[in-house]
N, C-alpha and C. Protein backbone atom coordinates (compact mmCIF):
# COMPACT_ATOMS: atom_id res chain seq x y z
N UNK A 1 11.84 -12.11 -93.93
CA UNK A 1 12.75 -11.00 -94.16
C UNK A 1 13.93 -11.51 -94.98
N UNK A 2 14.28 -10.89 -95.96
CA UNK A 2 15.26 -11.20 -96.53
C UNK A 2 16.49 -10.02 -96.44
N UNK A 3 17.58 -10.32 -97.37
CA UNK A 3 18.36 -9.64 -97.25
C UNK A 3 18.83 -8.28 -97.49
N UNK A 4 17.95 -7.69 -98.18
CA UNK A 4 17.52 -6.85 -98.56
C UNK A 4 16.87 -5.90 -97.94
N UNK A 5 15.95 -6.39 -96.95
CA UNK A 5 15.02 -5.83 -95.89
C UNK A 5 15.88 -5.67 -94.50
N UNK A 6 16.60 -6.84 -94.34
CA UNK A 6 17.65 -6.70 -93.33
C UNK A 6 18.28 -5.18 -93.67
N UNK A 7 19.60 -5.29 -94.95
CA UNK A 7 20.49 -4.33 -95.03
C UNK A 7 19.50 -2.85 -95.06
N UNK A 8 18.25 -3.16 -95.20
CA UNK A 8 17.41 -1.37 -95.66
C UNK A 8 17.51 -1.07 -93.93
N UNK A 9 16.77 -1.86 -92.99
CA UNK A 9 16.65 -1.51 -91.95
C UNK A 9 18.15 -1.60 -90.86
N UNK A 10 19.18 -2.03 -91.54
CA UNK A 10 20.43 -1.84 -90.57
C UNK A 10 20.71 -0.29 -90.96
N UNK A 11 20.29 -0.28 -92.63
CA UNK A 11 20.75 1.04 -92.96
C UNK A 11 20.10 2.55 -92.42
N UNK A 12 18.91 2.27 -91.95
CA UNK A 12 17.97 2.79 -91.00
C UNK A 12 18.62 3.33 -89.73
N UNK A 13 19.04 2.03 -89.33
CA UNK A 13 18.88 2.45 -88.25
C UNK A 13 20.41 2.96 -87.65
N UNK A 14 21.65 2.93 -88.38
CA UNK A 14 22.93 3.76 -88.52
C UNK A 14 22.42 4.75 -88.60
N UNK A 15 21.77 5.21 -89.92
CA UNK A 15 21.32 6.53 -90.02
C UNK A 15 20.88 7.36 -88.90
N UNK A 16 20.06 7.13 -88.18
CA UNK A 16 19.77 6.93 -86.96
C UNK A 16 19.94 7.61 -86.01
N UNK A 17 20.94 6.75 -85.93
CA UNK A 17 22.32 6.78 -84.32
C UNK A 17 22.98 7.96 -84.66
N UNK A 18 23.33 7.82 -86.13
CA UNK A 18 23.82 9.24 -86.51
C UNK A 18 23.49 10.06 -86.18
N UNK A 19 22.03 10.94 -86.49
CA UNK A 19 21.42 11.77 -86.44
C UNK A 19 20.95 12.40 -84.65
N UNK A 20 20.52 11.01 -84.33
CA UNK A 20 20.50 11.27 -82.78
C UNK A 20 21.99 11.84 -82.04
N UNK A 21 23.38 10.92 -82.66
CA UNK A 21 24.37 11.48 -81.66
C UNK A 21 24.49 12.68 -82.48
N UNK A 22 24.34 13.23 -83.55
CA UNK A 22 25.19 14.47 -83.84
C UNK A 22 25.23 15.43 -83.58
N UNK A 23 24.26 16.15 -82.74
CA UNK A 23 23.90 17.45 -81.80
C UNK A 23 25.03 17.02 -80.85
N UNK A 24 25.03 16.31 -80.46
CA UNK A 24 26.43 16.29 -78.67
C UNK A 24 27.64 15.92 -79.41
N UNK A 25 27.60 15.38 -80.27
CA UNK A 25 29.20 15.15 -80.94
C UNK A 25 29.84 16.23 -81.71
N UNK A 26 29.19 17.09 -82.71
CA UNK A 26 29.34 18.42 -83.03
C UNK A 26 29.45 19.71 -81.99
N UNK A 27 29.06 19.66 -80.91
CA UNK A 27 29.00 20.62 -80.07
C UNK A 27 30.25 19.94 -78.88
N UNK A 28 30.60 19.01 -79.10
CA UNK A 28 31.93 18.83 -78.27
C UNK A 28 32.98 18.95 -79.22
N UNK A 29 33.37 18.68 -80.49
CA UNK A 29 33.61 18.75 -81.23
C UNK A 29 34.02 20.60 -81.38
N UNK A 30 33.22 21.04 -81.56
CA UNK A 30 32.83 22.38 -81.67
C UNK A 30 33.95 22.95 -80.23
N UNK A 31 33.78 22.61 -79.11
CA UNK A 31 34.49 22.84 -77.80
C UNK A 31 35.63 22.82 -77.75
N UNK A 32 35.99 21.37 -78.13
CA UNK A 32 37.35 20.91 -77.68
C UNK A 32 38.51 21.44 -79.10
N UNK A 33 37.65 21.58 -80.28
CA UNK A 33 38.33 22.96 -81.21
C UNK A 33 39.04 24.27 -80.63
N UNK A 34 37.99 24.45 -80.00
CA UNK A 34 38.26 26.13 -79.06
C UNK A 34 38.67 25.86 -78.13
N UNK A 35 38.92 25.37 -76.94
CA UNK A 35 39.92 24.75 -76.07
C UNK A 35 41.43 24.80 -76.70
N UNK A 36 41.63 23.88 -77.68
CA UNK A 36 42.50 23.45 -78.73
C UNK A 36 43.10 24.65 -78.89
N UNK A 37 42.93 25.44 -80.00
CA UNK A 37 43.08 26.56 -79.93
C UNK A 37 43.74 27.93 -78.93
N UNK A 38 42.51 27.91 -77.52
CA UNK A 38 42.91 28.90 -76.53
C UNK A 38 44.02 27.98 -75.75
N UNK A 39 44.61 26.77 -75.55
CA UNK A 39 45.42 26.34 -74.86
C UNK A 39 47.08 26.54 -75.70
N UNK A 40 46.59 26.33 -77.33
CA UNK A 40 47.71 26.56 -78.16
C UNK A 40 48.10 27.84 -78.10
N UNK A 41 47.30 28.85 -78.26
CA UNK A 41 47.41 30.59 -77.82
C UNK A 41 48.23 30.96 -76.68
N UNK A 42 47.80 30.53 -75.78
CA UNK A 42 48.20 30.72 -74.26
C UNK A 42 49.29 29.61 -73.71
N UNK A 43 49.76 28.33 -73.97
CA UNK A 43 50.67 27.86 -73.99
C UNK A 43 50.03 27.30 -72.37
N UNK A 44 48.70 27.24 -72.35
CA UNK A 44 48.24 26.26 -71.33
C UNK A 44 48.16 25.17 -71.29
N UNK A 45 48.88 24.08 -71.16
CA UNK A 45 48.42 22.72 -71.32
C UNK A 45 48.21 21.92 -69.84
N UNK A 46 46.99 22.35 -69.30
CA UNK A 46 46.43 21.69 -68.47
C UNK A 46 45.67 20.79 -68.77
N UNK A 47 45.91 19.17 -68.48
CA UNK A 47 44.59 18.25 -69.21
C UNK A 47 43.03 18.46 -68.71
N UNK A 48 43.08 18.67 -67.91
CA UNK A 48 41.72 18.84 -67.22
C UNK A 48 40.94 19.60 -67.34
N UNK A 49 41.36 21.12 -68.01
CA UNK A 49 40.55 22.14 -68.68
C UNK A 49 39.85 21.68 -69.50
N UNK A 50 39.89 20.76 -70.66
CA UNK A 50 39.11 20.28 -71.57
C UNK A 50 37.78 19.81 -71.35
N UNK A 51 37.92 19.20 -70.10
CA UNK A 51 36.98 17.88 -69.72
C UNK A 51 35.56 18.86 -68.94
N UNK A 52 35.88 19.45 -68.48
CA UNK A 52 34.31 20.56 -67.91
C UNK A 52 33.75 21.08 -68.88
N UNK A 53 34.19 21.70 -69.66
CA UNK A 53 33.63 22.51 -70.67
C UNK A 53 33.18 22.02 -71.14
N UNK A 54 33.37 20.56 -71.87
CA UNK A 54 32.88 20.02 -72.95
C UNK A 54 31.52 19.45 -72.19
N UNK A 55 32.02 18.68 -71.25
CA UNK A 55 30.80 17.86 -70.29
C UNK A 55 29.46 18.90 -70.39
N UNK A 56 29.36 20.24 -69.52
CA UNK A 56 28.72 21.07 -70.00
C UNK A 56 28.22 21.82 -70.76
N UNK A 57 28.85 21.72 -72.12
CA UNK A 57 28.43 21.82 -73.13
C UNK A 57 27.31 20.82 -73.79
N UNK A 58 27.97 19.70 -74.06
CA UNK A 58 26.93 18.12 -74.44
C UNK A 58 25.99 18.10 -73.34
N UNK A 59 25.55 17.84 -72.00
CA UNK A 59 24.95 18.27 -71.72
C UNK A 59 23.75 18.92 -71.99
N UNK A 60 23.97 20.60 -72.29
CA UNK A 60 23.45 21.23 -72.72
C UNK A 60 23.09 21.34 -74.07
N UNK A 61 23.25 20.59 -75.13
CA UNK A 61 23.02 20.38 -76.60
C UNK A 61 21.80 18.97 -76.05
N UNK A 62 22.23 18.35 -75.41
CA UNK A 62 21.31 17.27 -75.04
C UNK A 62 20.10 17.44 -74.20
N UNK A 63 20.20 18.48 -73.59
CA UNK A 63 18.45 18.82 -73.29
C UNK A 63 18.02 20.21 -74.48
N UNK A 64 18.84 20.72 -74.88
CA UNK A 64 18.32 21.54 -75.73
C UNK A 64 17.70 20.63 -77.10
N UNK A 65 17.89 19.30 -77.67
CA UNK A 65 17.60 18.68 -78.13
C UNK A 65 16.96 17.02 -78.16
N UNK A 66 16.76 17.07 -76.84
CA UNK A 66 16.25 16.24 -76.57
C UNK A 66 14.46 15.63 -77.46
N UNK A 67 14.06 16.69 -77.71
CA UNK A 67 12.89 16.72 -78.19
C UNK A 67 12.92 16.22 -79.84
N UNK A 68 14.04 16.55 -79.62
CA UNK A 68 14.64 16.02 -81.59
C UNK A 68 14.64 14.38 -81.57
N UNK A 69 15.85 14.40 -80.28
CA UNK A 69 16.30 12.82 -80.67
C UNK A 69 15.72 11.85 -80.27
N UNK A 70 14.26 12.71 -79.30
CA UNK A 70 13.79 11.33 -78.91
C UNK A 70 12.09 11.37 -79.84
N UNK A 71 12.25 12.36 -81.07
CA UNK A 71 11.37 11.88 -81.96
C UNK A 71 11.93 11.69 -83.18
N UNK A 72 13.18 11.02 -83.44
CA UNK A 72 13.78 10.78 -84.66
C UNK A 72 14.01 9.25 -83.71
N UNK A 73 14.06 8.48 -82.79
CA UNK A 73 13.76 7.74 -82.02
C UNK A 73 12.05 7.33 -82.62
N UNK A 74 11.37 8.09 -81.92
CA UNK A 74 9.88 7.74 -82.46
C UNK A 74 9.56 7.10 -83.24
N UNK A 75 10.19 7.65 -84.45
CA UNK A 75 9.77 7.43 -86.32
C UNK A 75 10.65 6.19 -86.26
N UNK A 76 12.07 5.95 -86.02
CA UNK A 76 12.45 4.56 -86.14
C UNK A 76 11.43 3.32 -85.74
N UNK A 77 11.33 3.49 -84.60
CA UNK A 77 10.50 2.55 -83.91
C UNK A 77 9.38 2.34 -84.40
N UNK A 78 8.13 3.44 -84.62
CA UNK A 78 6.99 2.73 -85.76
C UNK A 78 7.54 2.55 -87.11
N UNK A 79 8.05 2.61 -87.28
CA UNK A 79 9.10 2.31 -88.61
C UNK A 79 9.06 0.88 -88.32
N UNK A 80 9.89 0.29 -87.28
CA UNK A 80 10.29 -1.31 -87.39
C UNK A 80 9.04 -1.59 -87.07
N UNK A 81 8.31 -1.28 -85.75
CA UNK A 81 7.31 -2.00 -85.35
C UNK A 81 5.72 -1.95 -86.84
N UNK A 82 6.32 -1.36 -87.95
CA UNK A 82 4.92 -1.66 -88.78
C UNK A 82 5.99 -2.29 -89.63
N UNK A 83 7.01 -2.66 -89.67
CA UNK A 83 7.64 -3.44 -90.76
C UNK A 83 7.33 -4.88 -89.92
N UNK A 84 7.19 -5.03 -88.83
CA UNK A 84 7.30 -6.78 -87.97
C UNK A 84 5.81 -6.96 -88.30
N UNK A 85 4.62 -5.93 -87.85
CA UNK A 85 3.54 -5.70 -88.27
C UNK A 85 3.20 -6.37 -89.65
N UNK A 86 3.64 -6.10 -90.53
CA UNK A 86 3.20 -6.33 -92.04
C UNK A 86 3.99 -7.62 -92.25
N UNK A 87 4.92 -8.44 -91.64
CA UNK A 87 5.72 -9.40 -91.41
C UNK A 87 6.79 -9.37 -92.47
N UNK A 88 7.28 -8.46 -92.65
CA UNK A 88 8.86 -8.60 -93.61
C UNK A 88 9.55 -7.06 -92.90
């Protein structure tokens, strides 16, 4: 393996991580916006309101997608395992 093959497959596999976290990071993201928002509206600043909603939200982006991230998971993995396969 050279260096080249290294940086393709680090670049892989960022990509990746990306793709897998971005359903629960966008959808908390997405939450703690609107939280943001209805606490600035209402002049609520309770810290602890934030923290349920979101939990249950990600959560719920994470079994609603589970089927995604654990076959974008899949494809990485025969991905490396036929790159060790073919030996580079």
């Amino acid at each position: 393996m050279n260096e080249a093959d290294a940086l393709e497959l680090s670049r892989e596999a960022i990509w990746t991580v990306l793709v897998m976290s971005g359903p629960a990071v966008c959808s908390a993201m997405l939450v703690g916006i609107a939280i943001a928002l209805f606490q600035a509206l209402t002049q609520i600043q309770e810290s602890t309101l934030t923290f349920v909603p979101k939990i249950l939200v990600v959560l719920a982006a994470l079994t609603v997608t589970a089927s995604f991230v654990g076959g974008q998971m899949y494809v990485f993995t025969e991905h490396v395992y036929s790159r060790i396969e073919k030996g580079y």
